[in-house]
Each structure stands twice: as structure tokens, then as C-alpha cells.
PDB file of N, CA and C in Angstrom:
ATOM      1  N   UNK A   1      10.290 -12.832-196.101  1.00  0.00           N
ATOM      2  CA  UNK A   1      11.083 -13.895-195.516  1.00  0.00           C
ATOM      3  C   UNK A   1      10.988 -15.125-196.400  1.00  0.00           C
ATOM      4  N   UNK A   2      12.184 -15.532-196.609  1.00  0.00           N
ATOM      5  CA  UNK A   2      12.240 -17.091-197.443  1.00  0.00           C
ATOM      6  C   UNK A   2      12.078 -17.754-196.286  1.00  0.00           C
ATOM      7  N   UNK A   3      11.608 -19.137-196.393  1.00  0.00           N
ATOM      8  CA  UNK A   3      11.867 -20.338-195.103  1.00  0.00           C
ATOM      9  C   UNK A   3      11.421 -21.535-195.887  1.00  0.00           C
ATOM     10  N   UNK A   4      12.606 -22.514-196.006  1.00  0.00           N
ATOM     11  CA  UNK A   4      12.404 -23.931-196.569  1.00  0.00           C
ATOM     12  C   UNK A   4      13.216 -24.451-195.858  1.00  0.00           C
ATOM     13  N   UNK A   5      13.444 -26.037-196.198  1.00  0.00           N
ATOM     14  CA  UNK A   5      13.796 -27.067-195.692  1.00  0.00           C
ATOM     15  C   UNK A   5      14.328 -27.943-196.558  1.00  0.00           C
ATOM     16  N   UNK A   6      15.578 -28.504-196.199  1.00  0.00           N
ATOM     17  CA  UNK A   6      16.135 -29.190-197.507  1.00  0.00           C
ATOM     18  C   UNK A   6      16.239 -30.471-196.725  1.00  0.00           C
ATOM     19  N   UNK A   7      17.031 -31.725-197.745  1.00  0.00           N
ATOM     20  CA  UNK A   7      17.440 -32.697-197.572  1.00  0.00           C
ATOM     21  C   UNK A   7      19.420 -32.724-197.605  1.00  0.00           C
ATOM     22  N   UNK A   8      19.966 -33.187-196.881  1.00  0.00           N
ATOM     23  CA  UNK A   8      21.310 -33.133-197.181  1.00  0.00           C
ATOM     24  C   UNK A   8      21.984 -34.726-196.299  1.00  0.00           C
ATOM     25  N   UNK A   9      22.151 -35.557-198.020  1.00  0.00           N
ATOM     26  CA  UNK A   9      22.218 -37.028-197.838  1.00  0.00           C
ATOM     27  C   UNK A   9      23.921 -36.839-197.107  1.00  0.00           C
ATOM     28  N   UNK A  10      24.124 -37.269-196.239  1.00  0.00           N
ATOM     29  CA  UNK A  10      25.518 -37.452-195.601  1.00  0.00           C
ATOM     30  C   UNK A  10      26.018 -38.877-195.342  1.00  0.00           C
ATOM     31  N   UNK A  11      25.304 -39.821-195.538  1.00  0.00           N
ATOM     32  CA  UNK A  11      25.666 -41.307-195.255  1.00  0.00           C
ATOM     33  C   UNK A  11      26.495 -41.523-194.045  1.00  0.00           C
ATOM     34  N   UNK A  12      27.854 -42.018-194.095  1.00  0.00           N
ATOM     35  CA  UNK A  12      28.516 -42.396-192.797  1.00  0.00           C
ATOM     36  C   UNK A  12      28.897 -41.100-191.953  1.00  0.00           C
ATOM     37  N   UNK A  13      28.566 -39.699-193.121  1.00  0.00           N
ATOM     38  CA  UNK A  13      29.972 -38.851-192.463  1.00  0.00           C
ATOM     39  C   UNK A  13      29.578 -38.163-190.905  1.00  0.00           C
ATOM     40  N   UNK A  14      30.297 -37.912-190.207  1.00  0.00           N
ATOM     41  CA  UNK A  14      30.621 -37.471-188.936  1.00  0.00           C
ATOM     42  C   UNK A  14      30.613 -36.054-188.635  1.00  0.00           C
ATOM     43  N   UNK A  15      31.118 -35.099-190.114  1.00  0.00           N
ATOM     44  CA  UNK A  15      30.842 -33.714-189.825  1.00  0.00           C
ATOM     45  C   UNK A  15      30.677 -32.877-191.402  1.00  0.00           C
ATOM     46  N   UNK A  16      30.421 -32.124-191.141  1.00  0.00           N
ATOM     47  CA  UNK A  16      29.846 -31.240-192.643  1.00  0.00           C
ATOM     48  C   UNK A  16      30.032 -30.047-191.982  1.00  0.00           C
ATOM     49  N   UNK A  17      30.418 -29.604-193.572  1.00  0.00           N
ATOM     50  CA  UNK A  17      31.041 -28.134-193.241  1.00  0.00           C
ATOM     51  C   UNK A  17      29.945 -26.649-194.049  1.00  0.00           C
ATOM     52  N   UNK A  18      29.940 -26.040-193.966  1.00  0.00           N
ATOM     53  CA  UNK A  18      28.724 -25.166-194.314  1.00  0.00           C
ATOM     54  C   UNK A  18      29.299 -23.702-195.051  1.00  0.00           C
ATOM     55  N   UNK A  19      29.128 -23.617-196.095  1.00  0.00           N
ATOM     56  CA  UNK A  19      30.001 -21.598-196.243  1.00  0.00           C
ATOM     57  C   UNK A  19      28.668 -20.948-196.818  1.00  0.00           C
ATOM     58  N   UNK A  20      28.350 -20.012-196.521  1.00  0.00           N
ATOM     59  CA  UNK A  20      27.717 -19.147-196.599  1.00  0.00           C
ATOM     60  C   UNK A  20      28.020 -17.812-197.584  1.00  0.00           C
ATOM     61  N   UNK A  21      27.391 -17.207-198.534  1.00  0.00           N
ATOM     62  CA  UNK A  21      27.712 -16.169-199.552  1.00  0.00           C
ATOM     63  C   UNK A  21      26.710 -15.399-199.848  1.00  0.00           C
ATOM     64  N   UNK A  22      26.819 -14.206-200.102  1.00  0.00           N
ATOM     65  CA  UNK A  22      25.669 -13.132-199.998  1.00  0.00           C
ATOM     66  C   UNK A  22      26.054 -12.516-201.372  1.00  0.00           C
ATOM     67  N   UNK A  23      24.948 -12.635-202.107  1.00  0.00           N
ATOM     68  CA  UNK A  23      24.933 -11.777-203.580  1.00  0.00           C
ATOM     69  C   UNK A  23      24.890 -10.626-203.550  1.00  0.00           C
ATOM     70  N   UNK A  24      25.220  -9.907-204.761  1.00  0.00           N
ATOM     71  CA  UNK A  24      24.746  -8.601-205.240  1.00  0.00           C
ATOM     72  C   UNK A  24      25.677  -7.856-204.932  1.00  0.00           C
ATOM     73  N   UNK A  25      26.852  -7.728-204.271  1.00  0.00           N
ATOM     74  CA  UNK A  25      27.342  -7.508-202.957  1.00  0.00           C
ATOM     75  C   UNK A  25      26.827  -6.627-201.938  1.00  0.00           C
ATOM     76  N   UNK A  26      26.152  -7.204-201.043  1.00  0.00           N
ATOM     77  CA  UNK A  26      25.390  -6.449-200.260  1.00  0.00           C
ATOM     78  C   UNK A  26      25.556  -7.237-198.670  1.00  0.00           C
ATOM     79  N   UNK A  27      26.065  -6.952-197.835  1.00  0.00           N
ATOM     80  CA  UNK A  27      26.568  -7.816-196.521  1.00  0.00           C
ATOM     81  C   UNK A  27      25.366  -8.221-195.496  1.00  0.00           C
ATOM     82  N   UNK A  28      25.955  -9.263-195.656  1.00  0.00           N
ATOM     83  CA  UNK A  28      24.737 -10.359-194.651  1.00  0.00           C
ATOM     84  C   UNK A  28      25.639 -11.091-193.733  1.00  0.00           C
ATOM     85  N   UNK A  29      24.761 -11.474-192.592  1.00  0.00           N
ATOM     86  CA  UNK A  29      25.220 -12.668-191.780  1.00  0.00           C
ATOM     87  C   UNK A  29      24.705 -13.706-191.741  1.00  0.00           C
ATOM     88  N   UNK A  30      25.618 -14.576-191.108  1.00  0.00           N
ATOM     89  CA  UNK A  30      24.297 -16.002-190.489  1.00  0.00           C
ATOM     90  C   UNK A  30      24.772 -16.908-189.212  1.00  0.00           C
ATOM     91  N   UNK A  31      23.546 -17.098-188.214  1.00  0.00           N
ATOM     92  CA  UNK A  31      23.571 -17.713-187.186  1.00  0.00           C
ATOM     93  C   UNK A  31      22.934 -18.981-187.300  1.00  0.00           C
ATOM     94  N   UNK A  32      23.687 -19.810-186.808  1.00  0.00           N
ATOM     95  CA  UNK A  32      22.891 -21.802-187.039  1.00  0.00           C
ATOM     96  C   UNK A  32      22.721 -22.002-185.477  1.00  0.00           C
ATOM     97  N   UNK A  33      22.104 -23.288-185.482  1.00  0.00           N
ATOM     98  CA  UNK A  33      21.448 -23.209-184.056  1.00  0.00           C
ATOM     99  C   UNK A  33      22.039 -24.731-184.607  1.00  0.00           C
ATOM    100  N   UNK A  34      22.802 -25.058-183.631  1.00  0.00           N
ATOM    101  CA  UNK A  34      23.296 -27.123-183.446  1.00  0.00           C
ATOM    102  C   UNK A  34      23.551 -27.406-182.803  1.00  0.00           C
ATOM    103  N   UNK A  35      22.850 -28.536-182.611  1.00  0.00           N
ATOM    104  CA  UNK A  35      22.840 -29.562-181.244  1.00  0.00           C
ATOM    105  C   UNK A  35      22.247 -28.425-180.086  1.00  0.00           C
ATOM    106  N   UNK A  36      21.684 -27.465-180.163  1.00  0.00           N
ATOM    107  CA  UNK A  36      21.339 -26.497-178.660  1.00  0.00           C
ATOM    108  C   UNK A  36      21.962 -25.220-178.869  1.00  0.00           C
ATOM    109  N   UNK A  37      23.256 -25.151-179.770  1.00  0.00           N
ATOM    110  CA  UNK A  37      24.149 -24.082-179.737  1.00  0.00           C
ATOM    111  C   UNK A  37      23.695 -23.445-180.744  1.00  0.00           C
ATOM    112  N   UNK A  38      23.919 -21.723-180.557  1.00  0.00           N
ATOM    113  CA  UNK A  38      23.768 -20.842-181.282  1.00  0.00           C
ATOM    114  C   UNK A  38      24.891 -20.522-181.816  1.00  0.00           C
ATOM    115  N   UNK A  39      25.662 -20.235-182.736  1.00  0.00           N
ATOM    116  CA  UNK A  39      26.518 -20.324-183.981  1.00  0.00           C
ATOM    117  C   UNK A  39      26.750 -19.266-184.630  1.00  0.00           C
ATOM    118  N   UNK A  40      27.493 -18.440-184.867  1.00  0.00           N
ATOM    119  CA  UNK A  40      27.546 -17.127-186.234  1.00  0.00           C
ATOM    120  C   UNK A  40      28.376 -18.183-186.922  1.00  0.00           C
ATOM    121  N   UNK A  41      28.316 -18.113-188.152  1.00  0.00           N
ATOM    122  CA  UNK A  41      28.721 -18.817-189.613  1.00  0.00           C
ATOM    123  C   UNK A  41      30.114 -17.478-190.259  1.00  0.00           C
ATOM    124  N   UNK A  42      31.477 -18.079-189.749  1.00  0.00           N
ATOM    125  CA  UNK A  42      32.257 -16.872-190.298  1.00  0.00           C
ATOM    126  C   UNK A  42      32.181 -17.125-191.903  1.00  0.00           C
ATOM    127  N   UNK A  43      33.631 -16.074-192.559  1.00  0.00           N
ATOM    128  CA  UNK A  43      33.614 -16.102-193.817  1.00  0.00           C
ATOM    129  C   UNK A  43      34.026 -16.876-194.362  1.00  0.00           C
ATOM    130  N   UNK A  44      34.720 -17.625-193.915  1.00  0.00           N
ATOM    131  CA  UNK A  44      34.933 -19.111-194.188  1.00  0.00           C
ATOM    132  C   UNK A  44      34.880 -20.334-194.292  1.00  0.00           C
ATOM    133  N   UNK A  45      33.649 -20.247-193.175  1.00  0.00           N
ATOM    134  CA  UNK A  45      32.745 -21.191-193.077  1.00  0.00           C
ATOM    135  C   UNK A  45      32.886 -21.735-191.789  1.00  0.00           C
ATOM    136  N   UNK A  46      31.858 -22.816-191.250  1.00  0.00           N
ATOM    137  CA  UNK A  46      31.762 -23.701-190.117  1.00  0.00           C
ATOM    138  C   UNK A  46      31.482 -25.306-189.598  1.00  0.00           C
ATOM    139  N   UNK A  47      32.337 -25.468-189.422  1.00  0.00           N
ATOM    140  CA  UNK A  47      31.700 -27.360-189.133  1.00  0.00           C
ATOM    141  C   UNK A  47      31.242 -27.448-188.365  1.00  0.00           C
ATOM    142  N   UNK A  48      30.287 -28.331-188.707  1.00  0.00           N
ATOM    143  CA  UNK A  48      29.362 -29.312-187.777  1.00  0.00           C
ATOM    144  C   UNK A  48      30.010 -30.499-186.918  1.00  0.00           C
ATOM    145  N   UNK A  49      30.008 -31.227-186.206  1.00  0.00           N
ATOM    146  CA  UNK A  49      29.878 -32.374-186.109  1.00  0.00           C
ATOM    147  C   UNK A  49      29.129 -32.973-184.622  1.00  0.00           C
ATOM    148  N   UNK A  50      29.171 -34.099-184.352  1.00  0.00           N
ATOM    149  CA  UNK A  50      28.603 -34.953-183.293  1.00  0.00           C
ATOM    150  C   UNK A  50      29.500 -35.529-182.597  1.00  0.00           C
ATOM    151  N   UNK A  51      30.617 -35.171-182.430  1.00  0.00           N
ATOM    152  CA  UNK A  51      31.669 -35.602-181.594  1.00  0.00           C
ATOM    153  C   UNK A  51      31.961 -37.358-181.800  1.00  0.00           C
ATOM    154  N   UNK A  52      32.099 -37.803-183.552  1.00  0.00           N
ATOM    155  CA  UNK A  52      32.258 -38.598-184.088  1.00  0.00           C
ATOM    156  C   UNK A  52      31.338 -39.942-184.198  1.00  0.00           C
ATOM    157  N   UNK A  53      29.953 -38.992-183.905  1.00  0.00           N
ATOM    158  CA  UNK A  53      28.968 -40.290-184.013  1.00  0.00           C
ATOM    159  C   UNK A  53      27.812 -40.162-185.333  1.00  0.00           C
ATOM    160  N   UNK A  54      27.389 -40.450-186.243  1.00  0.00           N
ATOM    161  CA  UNK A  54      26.576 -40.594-187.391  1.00  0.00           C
ATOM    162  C   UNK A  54      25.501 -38.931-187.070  1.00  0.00           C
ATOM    163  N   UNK A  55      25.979 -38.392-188.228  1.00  0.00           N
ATOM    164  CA  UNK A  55      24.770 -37.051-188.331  1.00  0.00           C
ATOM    165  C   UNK A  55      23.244 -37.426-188.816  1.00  0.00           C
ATOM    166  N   UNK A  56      23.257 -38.624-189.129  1.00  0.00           N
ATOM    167  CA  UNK A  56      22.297 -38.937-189.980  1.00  0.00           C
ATOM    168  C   UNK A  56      20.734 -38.443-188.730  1.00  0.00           C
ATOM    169  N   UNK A  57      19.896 -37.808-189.039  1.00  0.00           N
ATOM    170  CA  UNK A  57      18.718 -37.743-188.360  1.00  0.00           C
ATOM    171  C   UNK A  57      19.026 -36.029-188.042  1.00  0.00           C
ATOM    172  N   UNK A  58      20.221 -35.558-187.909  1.00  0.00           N
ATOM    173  CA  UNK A  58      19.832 -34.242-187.334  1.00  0.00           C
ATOM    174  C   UNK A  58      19.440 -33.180-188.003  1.00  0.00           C
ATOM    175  N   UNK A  59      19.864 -31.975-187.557  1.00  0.00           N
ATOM    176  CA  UNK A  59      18.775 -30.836-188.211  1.00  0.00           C
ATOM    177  C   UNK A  59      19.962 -29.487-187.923  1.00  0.00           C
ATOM    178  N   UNK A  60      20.313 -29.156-188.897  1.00  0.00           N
ATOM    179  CA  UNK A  60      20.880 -27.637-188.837  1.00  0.00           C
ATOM    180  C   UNK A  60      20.035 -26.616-189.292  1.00  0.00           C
ATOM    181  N   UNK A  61      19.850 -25.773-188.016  1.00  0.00           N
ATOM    182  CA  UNK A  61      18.814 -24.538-188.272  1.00  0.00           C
ATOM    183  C   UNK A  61      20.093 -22.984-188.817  1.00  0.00           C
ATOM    184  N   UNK A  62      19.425 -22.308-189.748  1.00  0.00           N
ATOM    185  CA  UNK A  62      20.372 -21.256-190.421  1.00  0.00           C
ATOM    186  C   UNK A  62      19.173 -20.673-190.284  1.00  0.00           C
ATOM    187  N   UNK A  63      19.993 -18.965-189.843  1.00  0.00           N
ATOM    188  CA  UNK A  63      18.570 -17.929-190.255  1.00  0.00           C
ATOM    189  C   UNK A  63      20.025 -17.007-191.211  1.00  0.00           C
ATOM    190  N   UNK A  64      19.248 -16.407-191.883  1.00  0.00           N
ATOM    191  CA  UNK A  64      20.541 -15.601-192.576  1.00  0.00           C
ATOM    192  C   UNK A  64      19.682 -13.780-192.434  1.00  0.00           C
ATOM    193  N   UNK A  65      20.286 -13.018-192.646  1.00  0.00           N
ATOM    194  CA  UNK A  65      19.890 -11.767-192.837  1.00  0.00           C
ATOM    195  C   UNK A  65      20.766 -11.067-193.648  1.00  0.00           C
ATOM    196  N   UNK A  66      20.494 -10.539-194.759  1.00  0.00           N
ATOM    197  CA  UNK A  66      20.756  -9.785-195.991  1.00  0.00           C
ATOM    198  C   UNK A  66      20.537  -8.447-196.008  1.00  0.00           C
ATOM    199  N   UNK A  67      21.100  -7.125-196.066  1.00  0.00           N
ATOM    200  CA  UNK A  67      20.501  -5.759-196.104  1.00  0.00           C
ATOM    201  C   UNK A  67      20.840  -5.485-198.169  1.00  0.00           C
ATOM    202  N   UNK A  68      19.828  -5.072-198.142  1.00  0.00           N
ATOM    203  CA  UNK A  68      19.570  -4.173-199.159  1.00  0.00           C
ATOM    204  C   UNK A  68      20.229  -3.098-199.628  1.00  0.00           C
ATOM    205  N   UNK A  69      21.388  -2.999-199.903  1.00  0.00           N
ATOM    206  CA  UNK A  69      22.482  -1.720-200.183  1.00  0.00           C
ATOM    207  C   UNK A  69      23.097  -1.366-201.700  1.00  0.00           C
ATOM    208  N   UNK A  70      22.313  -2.084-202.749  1.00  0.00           N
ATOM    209  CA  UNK A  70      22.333  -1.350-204.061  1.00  0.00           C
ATOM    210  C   UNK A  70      21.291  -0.794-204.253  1.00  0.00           C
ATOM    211  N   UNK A  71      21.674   0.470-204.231  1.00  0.00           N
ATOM    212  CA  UNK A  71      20.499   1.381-205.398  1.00  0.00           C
ATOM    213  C   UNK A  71      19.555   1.308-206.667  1.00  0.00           C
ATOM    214  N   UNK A  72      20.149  -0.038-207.359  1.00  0.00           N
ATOM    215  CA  UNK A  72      19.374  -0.222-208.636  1.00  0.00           C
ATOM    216  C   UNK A  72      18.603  -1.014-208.574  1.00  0.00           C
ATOM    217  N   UNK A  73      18.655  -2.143-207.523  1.00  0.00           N
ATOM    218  CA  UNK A  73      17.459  -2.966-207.438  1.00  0.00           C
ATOM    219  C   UNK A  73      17.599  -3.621-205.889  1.00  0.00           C
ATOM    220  N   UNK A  74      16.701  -3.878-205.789  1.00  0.00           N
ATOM    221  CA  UNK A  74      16.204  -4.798-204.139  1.00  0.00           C
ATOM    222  C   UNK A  74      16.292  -5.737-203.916  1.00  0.00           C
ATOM    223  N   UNK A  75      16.971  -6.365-204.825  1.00  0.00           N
ATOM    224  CA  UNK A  75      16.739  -7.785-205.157  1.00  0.00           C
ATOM    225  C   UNK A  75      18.156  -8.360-204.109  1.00  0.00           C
ATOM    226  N   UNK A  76      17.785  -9.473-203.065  1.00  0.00           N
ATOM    227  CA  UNK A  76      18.874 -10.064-202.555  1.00  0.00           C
ATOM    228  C   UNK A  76      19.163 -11.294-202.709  1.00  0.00           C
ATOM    229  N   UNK A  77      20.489 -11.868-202.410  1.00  0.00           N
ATOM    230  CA  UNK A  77      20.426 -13.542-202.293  1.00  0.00           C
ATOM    231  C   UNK A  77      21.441 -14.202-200.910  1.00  0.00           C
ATOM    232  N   UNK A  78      21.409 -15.210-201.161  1.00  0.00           N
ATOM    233  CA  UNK A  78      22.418 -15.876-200.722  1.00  0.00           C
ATOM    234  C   UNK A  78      22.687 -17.653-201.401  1.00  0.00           C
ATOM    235  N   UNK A  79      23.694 -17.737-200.899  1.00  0.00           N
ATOM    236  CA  UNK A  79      24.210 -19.467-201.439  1.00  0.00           C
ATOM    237  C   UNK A  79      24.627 -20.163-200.190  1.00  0.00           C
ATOM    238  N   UNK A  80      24.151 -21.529-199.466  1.00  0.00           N
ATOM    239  CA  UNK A  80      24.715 -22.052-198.849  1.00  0.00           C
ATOM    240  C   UNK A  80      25.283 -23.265-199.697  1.00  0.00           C
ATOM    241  N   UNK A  81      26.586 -23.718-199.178  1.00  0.00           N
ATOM    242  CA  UNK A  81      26.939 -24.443-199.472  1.00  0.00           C
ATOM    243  C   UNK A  81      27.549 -25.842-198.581  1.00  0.00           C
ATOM    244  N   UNK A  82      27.031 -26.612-198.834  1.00  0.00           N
ATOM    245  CA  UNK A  82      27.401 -27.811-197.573  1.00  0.00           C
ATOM    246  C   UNK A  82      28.281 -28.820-198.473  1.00  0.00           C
ATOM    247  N   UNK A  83      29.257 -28.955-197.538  1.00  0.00           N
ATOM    248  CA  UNK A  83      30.068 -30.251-198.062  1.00  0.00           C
ATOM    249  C   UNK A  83      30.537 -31.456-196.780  1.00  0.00           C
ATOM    250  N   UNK A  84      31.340 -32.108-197.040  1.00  0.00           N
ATOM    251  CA  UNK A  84      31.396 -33.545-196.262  1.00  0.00           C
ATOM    252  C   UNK A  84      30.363 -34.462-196.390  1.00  0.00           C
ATOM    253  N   UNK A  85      29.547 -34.589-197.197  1.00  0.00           N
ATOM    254  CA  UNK A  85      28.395 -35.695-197.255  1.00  0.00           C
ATOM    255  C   UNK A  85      28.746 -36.624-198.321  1.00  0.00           C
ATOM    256  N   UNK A  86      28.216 -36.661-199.146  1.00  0.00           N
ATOM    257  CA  UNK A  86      28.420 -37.791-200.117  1.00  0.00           C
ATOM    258  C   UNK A  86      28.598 -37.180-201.479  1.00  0.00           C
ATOM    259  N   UNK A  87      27.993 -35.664-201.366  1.00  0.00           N
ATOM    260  CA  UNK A  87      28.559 -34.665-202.527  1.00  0.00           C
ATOM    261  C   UNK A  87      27.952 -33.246-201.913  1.00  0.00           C
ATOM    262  N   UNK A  88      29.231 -32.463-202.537  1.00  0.00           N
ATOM    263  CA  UNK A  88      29.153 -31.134-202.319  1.00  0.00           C
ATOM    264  C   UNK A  88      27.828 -30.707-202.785  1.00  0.00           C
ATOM    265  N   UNK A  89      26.671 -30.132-201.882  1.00  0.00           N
ATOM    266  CA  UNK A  89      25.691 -29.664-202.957  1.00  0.00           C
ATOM    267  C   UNK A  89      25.264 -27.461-202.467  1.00  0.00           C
ATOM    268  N   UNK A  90      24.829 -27.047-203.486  1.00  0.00           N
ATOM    269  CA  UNK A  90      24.165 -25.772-203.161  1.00  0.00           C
ATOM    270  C   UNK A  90      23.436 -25.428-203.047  1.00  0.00           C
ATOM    271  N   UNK A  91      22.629 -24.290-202.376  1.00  0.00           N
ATOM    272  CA  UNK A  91      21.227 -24.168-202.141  1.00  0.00           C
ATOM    273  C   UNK A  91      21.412 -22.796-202.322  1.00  0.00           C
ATOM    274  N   UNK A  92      20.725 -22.070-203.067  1.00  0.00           N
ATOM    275  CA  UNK A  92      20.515 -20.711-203.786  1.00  0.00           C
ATOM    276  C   UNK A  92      18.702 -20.212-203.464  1.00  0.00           C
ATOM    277  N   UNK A  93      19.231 -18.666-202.766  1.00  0.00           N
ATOM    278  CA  UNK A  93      17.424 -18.034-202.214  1.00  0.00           C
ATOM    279  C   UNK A  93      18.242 -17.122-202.879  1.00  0.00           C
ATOM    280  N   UNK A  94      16.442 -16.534-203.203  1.00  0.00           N
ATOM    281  CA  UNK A  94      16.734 -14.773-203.229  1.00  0.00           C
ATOM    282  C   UNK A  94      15.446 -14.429-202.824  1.00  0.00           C
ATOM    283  N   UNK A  95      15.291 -12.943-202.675  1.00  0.00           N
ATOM    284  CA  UNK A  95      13.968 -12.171-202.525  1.00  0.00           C
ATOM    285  C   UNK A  95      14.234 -11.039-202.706  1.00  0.00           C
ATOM    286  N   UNK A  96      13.047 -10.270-203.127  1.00  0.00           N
ATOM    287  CA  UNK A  96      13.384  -8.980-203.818  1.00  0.00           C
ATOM    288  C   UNK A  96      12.650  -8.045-202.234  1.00  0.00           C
ATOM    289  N   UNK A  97      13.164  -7.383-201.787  1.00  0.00           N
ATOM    290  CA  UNK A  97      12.438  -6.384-200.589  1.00  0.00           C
ATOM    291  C   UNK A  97      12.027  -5.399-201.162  1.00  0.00           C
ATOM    292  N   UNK A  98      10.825  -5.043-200.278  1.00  0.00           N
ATOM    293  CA  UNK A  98       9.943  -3.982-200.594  1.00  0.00           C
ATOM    294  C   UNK A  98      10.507  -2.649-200.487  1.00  0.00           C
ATOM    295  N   UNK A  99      11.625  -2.039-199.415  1.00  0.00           N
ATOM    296  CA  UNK A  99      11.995  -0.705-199.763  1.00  0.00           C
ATOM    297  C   UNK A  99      13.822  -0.903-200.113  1.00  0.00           C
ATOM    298  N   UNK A 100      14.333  -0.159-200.298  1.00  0.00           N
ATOM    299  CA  UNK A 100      15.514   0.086-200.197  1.00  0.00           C
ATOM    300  C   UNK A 100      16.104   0.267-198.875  1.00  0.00           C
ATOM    301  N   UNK A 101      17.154  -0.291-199.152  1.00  0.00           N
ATOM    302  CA  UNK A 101      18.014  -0.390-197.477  1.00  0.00           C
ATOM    303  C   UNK A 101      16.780  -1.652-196.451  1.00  0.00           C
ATOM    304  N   UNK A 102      16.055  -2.389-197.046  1.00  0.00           N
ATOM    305  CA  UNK A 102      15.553  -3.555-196.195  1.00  0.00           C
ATOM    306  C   UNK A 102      16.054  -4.385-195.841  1.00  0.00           C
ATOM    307  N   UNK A 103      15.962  -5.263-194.726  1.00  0.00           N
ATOM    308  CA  UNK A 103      16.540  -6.502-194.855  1.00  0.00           C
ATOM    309  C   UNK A 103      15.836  -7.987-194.859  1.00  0.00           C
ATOM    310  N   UNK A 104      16.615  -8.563-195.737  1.00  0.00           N
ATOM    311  CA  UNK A 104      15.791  -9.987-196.258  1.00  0.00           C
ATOM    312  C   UNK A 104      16.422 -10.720-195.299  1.00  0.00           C
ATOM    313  N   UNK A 105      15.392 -11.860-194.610  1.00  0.00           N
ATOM    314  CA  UNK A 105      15.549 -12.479-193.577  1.00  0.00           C
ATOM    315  C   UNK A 105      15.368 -14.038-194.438  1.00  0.00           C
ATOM    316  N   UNK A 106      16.400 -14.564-194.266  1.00  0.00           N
ATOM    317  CA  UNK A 106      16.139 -16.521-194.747  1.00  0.00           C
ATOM    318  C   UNK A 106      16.226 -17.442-193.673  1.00  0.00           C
ATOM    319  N   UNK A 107      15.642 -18.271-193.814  1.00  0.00           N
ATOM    320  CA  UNK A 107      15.071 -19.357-192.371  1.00  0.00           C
ATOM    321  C   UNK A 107      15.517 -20.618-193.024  1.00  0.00           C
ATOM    322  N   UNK A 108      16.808 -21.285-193.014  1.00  0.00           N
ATOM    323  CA  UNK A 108      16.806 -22.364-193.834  1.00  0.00           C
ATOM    324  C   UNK A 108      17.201 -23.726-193.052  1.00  0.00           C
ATOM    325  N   UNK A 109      16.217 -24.729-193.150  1.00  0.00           N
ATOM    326  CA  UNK A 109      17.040 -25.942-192.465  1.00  0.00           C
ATOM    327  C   UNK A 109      17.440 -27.603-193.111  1.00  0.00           C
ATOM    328  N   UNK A 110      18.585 -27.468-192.656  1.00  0.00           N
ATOM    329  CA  UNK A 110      18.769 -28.873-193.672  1.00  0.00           C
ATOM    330  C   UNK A 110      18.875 -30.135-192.727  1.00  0.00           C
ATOM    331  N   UNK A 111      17.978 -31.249-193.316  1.00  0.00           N
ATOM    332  CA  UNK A 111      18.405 -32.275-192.555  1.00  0.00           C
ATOM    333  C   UNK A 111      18.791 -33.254-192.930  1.00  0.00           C
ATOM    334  N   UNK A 112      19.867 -33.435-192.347  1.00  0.00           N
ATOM    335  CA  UNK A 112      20.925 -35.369-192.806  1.00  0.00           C
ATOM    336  C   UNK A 112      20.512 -36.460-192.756  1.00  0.00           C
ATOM    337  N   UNK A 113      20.220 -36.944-193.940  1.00  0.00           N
ATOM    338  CA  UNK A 113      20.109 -38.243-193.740  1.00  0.00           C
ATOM    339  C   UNK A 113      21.044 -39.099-194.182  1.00  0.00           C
TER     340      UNK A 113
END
């Protein structure tokens, strides 16, 4: 399991948008937990917001899950990508799993300031 914690500077903005991408090609999902709500993250991505009041202080929880479905190596990733803040930025995991056909579990949370 990966699990970190980022920073994601948003200044005035009101909502941020999140896309999610799974390497290697090997299919993953992801569920965010905001404001109380539990979330699947489609393929296109998902906004946030606070019903137009300052994000600054909160906390988006992401768990992602990755399966293991190339044969040549174990190795998985993903990319989140957040935008609406003050710049588009990316956040890149990987982990290599111990058998084939495993699944890599990521715990990632970012918070706005």
C-alpha cells in the first residue's frame, strides 16, 4: 500500500477538479470521501466544491485500487491530477506487487490551502 499526503495551494478557488489515470494499462478505480460523501472518481474526472465558499483548510481523501494484469512485470501506477487552484499540478505513485494478478491499494490525501 502507498499512503501520503500532499499539499494542493488553491487560494480563492471554490472548486477543483480531480482526473485520475492508471498506468501500464492495467484497470483501476477510485473512491474520494468529501465533505462526508463517498465518491467513485469517473473517467473523466470529478469536482469538488463547497457550495461556493473558500476550499482552503479542507481535505480530499482518495483510496485508489490498481490490479495487476501484465504478465511481464508487477509493477503498477497511477497519476492524479488536480486542477482549479492556482496551477494544474500531478501526483505520480507506483508499487511493484508481490504476485501477479495483485492489487495495489493507494491512500492519497490532498489538502487545500
Amino acid at each position: 500500500m502507498v499512503s501520503d499526503t500532499q499539499i494542493y495551494k488553491v487560494g480563492d478557488a471554490t472548486s477543483v477538479n480531480l482526473q485520475v489515470t492508471y498506468g501500464d494499462a492495467q484497470p483501476g478505480s477510485t473512491t474520494t470521501t468529501w465533505q462526508g460523501d463517498v465518491r467513485s472518481v469517473p473517467l473523466g474526472g470529478r469536482s469538488y466544491d463547497k457550495d461556493g465558499a473558500s476550499l482552503v483548510g479542507s481535505i480530499l481523501f482518495c483510496k485508489a485500487s490498481v490490479k495487476d494484469e501484465r504478465t511481464d512485470t508487477n509493477h503498477t501506477c497511477v497519476t492524479y491530477r488536480l486542477t482549479g487552484g492556482l496551477a494544474p499540478k500531478e501526483y505520480y505513485y507506483e508499487l511493484t506487487v508481490p504476485d501477479q494478478g495483485a492489487i495495489a491499494e493507494y491512500s492519497i490525501n490532498f489538502v487545500f490551502v
